[in-house]
PDB file of N, CA and C in Angstrom:
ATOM      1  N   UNK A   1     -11.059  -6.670  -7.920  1.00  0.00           N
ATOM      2  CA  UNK A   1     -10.163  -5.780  -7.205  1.00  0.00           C
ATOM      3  C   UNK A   1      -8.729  -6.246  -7.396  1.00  0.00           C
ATOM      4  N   UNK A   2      -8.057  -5.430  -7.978  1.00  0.00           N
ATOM      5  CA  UNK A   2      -6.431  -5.606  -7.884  1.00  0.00           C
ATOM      6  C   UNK A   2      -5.427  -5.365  -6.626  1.00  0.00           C
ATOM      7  N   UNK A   3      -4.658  -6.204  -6.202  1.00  0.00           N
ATOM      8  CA  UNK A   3      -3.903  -6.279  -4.954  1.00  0.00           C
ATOM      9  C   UNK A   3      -2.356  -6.554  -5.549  1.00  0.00           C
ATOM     10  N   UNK A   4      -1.832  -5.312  -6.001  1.00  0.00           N
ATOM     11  CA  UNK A   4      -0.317  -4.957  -5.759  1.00  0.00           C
ATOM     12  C   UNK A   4       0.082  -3.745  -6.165  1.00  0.00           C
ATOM     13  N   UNK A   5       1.236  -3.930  -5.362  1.00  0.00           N
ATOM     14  CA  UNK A   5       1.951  -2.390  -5.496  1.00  0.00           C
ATOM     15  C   UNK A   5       1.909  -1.811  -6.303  1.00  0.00           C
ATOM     16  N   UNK A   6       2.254  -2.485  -7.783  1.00  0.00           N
ATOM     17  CA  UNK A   6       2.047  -1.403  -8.725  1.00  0.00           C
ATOM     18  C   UNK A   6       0.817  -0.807  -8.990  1.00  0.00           C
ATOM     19  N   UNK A   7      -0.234  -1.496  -8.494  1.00  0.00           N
ATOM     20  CA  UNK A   7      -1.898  -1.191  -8.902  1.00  0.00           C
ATOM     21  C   UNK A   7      -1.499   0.113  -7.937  1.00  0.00           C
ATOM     22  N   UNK A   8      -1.105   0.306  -6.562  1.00  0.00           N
ATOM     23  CA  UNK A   8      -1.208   1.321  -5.576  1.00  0.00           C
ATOM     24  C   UNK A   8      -0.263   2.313  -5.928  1.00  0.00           C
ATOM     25  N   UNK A   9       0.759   1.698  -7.023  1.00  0.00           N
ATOM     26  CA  UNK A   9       1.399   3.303  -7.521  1.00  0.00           C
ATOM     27  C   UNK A   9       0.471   3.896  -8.157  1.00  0.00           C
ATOM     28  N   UNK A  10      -0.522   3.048  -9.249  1.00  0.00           N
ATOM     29  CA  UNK A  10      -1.179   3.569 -10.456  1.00  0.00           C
ATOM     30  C   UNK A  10      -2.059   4.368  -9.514  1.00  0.00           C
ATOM     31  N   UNK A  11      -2.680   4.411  -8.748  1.00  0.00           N
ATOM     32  CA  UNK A  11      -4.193   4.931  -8.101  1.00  0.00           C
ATOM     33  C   UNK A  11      -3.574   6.011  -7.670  1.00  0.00           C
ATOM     34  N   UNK A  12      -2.018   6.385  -6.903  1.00  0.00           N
ATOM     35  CA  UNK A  12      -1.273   7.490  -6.339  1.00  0.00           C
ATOM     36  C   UNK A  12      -1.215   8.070  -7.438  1.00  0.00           C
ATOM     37  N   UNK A  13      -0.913   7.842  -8.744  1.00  0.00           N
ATOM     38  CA  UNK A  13      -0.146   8.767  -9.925  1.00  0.00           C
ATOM     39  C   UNK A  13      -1.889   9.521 -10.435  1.00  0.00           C
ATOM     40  N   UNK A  14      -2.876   8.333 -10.191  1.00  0.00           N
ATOM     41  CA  UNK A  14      -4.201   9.165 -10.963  1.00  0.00           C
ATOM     42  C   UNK A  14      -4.478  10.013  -9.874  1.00  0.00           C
ATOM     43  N   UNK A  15      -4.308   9.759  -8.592  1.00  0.00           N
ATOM     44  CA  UNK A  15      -4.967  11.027  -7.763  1.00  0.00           C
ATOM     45  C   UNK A  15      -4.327  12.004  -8.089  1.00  0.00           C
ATOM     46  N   UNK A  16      -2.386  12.280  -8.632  1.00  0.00           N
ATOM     47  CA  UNK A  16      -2.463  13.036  -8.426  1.00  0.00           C
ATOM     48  C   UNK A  16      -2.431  13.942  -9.860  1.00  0.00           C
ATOM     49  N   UNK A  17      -2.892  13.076 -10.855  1.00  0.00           N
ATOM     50  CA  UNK A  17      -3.091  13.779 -12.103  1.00  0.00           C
ATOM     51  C   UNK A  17      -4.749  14.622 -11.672  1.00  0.00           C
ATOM     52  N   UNK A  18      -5.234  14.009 -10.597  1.00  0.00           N
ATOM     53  CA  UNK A  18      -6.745  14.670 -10.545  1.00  0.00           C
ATOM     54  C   UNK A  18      -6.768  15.650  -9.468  1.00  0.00           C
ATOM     55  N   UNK A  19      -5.659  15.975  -8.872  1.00  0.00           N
ATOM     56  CA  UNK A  19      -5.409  17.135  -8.289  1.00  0.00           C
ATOM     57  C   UNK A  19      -4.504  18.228  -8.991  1.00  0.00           C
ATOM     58  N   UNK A  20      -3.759  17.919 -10.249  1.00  0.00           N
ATOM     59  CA  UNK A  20      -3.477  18.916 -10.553  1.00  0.00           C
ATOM     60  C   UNK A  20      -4.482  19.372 -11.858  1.00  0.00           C
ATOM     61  N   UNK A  21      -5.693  18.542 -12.148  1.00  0.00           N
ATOM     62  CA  UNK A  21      -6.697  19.602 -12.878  1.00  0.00           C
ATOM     63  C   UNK A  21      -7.192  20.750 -12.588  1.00  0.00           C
ATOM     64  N   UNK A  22      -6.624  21.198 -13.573  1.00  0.00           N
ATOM     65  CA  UNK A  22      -6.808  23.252 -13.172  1.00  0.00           C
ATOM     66  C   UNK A  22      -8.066  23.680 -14.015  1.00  0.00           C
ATOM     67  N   UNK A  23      -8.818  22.640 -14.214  1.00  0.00           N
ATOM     68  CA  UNK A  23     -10.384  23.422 -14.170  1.00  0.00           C
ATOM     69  C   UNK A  23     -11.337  22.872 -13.255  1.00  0.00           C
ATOM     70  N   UNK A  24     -10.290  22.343 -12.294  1.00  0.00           N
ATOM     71  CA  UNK A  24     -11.438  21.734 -10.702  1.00  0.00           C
ATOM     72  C   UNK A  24     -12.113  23.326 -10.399  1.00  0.00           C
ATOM     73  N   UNK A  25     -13.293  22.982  -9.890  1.00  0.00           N
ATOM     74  CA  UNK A  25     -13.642  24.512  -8.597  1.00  0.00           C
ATOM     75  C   UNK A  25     -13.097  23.946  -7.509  1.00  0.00           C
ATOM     76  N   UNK A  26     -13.380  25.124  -7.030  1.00  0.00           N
ATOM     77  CA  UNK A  26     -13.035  24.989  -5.612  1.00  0.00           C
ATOM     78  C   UNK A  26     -13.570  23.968  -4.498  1.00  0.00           C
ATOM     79  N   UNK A  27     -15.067  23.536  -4.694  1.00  0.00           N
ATOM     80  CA  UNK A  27     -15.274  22.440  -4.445  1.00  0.00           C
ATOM     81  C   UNK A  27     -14.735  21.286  -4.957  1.00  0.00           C
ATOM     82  N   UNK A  28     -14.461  20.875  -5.677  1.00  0.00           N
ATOM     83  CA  UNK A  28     -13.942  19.731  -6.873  1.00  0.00           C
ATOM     84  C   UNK A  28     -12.803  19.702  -6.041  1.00  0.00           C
ATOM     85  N   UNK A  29     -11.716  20.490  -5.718  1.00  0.00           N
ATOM     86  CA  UNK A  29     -10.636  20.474  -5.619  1.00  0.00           C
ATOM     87  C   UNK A  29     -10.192  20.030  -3.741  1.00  0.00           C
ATOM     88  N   UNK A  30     -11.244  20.690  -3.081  1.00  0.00           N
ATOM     89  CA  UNK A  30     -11.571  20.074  -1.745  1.00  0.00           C
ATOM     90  C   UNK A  30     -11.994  18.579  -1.576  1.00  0.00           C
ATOM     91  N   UNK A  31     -12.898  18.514  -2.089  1.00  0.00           N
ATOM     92  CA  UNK A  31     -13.180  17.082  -2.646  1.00  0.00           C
ATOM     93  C   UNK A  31     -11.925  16.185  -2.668  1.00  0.00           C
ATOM     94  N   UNK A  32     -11.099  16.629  -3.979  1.00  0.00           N
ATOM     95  CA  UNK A  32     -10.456  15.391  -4.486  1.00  0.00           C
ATOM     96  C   UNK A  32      -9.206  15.358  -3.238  1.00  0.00           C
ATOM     97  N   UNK A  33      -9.038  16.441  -2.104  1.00  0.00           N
ATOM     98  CA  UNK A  33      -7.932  16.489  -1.290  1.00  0.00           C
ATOM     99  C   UNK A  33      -8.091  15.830  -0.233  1.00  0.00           C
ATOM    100  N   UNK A  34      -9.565  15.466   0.161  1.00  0.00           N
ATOM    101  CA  UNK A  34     -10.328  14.844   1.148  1.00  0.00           C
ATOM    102  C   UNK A  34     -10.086  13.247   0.366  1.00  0.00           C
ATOM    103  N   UNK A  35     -10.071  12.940  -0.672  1.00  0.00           N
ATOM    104  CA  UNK A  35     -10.147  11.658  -1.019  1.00  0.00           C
ATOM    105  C   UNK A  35      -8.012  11.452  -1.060  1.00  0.00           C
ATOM    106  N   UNK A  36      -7.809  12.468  -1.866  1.00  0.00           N
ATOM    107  CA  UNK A  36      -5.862  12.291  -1.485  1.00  0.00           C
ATOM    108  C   UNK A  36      -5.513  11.842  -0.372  1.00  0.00           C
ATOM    109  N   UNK A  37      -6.374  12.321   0.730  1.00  0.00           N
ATOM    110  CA  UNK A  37      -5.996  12.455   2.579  1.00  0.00           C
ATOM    111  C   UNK A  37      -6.209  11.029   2.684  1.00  0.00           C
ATOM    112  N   UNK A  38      -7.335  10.487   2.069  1.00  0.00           N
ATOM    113  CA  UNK A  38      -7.940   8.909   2.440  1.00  0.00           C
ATOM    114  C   UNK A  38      -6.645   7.856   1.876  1.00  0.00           C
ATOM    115  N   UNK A  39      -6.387   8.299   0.537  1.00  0.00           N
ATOM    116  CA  UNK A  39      -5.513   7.110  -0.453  1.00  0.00           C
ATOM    117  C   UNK A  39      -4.595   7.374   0.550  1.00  0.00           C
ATOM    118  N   UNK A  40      -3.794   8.445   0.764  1.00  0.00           N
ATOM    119  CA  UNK A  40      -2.339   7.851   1.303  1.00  0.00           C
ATOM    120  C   UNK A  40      -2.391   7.554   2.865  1.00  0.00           C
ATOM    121  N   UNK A  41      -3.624   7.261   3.436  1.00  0.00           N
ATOM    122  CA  UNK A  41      -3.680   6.718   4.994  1.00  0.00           C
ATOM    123  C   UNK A  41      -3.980   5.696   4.490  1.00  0.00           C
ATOM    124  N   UNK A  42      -4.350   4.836   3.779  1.00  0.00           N
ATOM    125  CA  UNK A  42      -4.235   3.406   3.574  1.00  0.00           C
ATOM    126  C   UNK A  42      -3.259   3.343   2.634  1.00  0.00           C
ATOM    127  N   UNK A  43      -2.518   3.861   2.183  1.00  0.00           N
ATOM    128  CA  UNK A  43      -1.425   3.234   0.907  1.00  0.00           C
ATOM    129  C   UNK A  43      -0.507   3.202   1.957  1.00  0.00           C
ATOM    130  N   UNK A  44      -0.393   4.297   3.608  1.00  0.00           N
ATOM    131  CA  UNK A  44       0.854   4.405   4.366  1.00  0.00           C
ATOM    132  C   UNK A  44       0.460   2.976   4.846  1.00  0.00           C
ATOM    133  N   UNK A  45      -0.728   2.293   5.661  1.00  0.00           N
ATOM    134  CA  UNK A  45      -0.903   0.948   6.368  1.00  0.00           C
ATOM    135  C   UNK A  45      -0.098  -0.016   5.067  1.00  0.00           C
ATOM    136  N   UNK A  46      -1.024  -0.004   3.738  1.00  0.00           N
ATOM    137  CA  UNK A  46      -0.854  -0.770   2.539  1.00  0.00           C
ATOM    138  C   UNK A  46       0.788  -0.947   2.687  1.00  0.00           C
ATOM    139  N   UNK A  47       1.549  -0.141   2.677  1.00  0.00           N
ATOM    140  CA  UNK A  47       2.842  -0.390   2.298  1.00  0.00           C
ATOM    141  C   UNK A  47       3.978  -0.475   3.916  1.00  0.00           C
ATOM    142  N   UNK A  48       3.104  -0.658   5.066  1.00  0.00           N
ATOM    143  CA  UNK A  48       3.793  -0.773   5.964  1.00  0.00           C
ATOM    144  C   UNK A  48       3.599  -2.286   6.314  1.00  0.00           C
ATOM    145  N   UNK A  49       2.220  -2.861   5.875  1.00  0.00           N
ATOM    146  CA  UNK A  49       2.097  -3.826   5.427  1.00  0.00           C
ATOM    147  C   UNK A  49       2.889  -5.085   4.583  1.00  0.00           C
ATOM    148  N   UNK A  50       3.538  -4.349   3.753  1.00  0.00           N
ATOM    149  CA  UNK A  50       4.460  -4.600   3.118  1.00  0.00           C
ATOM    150  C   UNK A  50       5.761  -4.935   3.308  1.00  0.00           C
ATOM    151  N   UNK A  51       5.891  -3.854   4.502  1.00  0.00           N
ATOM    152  CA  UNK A  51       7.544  -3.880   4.584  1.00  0.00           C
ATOM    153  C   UNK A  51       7.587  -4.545   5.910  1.00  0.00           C
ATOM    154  N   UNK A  52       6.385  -5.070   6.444  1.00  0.00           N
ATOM    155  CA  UNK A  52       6.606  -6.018   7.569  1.00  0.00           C
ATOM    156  C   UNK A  52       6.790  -7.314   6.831  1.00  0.00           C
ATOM    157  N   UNK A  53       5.592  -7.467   6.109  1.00  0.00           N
ATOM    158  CA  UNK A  53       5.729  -9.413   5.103  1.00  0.00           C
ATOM    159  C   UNK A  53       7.790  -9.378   4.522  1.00  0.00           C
ATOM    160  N   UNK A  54       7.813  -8.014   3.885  1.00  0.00           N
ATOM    161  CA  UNK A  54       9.229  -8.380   3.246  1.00  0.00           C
ATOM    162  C   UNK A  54       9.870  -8.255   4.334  1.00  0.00           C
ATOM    163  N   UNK A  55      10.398  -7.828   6.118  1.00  0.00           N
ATOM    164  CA  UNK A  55      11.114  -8.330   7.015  1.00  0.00           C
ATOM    165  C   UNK A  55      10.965 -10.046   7.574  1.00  0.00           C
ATOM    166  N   UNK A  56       9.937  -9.843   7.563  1.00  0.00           N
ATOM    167  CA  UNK A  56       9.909 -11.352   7.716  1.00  0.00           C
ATOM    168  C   UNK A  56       9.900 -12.708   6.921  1.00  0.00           C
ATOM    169  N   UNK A  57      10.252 -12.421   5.542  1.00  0.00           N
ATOM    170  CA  UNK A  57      11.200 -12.816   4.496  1.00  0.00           C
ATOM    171  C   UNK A  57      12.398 -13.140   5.057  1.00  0.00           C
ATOM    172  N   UNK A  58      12.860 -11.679   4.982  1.00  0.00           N
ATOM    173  CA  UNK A  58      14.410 -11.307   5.400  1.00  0.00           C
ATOM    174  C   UNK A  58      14.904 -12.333   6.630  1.00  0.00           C
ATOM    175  N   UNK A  59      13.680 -12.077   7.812  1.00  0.00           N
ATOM    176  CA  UNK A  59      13.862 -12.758   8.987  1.00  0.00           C
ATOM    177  C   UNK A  59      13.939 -14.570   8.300  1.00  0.00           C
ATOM    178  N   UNK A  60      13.505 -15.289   7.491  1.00  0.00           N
ATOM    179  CA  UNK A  60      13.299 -16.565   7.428  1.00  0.00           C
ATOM    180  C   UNK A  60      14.735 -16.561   6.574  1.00  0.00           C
ATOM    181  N   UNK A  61      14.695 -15.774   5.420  1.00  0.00           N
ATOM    182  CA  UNK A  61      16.282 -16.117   4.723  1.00  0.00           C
ATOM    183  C   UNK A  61      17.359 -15.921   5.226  1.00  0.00           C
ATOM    184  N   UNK A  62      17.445 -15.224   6.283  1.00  0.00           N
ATOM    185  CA  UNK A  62      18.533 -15.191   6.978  1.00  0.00           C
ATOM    186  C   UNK A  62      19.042 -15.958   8.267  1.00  0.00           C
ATOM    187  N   UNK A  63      17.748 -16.546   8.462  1.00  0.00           N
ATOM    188  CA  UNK A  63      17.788 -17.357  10.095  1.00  0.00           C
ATOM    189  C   UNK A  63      17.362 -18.808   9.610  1.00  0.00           C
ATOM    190  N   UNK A  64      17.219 -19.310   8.287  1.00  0.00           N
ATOM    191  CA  UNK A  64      16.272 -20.705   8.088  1.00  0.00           C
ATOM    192  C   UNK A  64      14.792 -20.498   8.840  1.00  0.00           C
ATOM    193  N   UNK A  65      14.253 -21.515   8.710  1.00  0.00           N
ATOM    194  CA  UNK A  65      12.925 -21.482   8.712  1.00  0.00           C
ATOM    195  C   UNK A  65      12.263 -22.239  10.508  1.00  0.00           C
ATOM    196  N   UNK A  66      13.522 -21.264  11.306  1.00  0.00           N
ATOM    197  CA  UNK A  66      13.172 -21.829  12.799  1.00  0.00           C
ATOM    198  C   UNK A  66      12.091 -21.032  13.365  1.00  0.00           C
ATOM    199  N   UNK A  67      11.793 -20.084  12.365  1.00  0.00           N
ATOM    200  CA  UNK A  67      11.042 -18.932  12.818  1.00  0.00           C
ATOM    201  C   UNK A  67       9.618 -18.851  12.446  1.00  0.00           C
ATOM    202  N   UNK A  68       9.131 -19.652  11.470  1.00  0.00           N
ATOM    203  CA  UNK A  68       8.000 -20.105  10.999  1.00  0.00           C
ATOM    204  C   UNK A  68       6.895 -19.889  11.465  1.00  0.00           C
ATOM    205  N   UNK A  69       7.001 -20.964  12.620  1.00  0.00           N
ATOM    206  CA  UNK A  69       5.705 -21.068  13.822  1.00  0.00           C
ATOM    207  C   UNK A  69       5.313 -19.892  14.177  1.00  0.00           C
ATOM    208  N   UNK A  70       6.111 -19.063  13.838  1.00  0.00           N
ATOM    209  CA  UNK A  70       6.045 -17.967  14.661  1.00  0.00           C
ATOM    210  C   UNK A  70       5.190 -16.720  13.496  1.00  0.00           C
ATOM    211  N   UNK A  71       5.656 -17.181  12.233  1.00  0.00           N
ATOM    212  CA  UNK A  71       5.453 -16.365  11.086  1.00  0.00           C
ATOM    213  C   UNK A  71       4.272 -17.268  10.576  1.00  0.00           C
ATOM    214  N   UNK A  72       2.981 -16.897  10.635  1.00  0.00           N
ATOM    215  CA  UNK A  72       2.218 -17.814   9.909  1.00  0.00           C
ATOM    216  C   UNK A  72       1.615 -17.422   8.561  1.00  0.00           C
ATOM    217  N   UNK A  73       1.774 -15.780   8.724  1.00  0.00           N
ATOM    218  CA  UNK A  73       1.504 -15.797   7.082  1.00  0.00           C
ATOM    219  C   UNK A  73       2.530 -16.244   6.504  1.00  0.00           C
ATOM    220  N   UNK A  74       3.620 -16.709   6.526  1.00  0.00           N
ATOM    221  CA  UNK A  74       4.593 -17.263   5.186  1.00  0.00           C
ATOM    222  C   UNK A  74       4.223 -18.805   5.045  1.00  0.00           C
ATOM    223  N   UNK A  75       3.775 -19.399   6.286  1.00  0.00           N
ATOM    224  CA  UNK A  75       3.554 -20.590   5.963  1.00  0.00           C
ATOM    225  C   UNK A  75       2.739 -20.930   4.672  1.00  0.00           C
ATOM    226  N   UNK A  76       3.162 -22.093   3.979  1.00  0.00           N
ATOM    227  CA  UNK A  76       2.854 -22.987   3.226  1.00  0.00           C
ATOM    228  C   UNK A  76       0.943 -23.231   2.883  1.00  0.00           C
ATOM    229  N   UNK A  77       0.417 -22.738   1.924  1.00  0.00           N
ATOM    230  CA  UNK A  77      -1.068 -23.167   2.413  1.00  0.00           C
ATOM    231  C   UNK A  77      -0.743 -24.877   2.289  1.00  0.00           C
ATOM    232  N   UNK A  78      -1.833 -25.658   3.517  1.00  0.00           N
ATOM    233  CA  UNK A  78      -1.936 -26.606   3.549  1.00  0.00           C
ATOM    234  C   UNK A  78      -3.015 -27.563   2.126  1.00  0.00           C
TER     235      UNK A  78
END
């Protein structure tokens, strides 16, 4: 399994090359809108995800690292 953004652009750009196939039926095409509905409710968590880890970046480069304890995913693996 691949884990980064660009992998989650690539999977957005194929859904939506597979929604604009214009020889889906009408089932096919329900289908693939029910699975569209799924990708971007986890790509919205996936990338809010995101923009919390990169604030709390922001929060450590801008304040030094008093904030740590507090931030434990940035910590250091032991």
């Amino acid at each position: 399994m691949k884990n980064k953004l660009t992998d989650l652009n690539n999977h957005l750009f194929a859904q939506l090359e597979r929604l604009s196939d214009e020889g889906l039926s009408l089932e096919q095409i329900e289908q693939e809108a029910k699975r569209a509905d799924a990708i971007v409710s986890i790509s919205d968590q996936i990338m809010r995800n995101a923009d919390l880890s990169l604030r709390a970046c922001k929060l450590v480069a801008d304040h030094g690292d008093r904030f740590l304890n507090h931030l434990p995913m940035l910590a250091k693996p032991e």
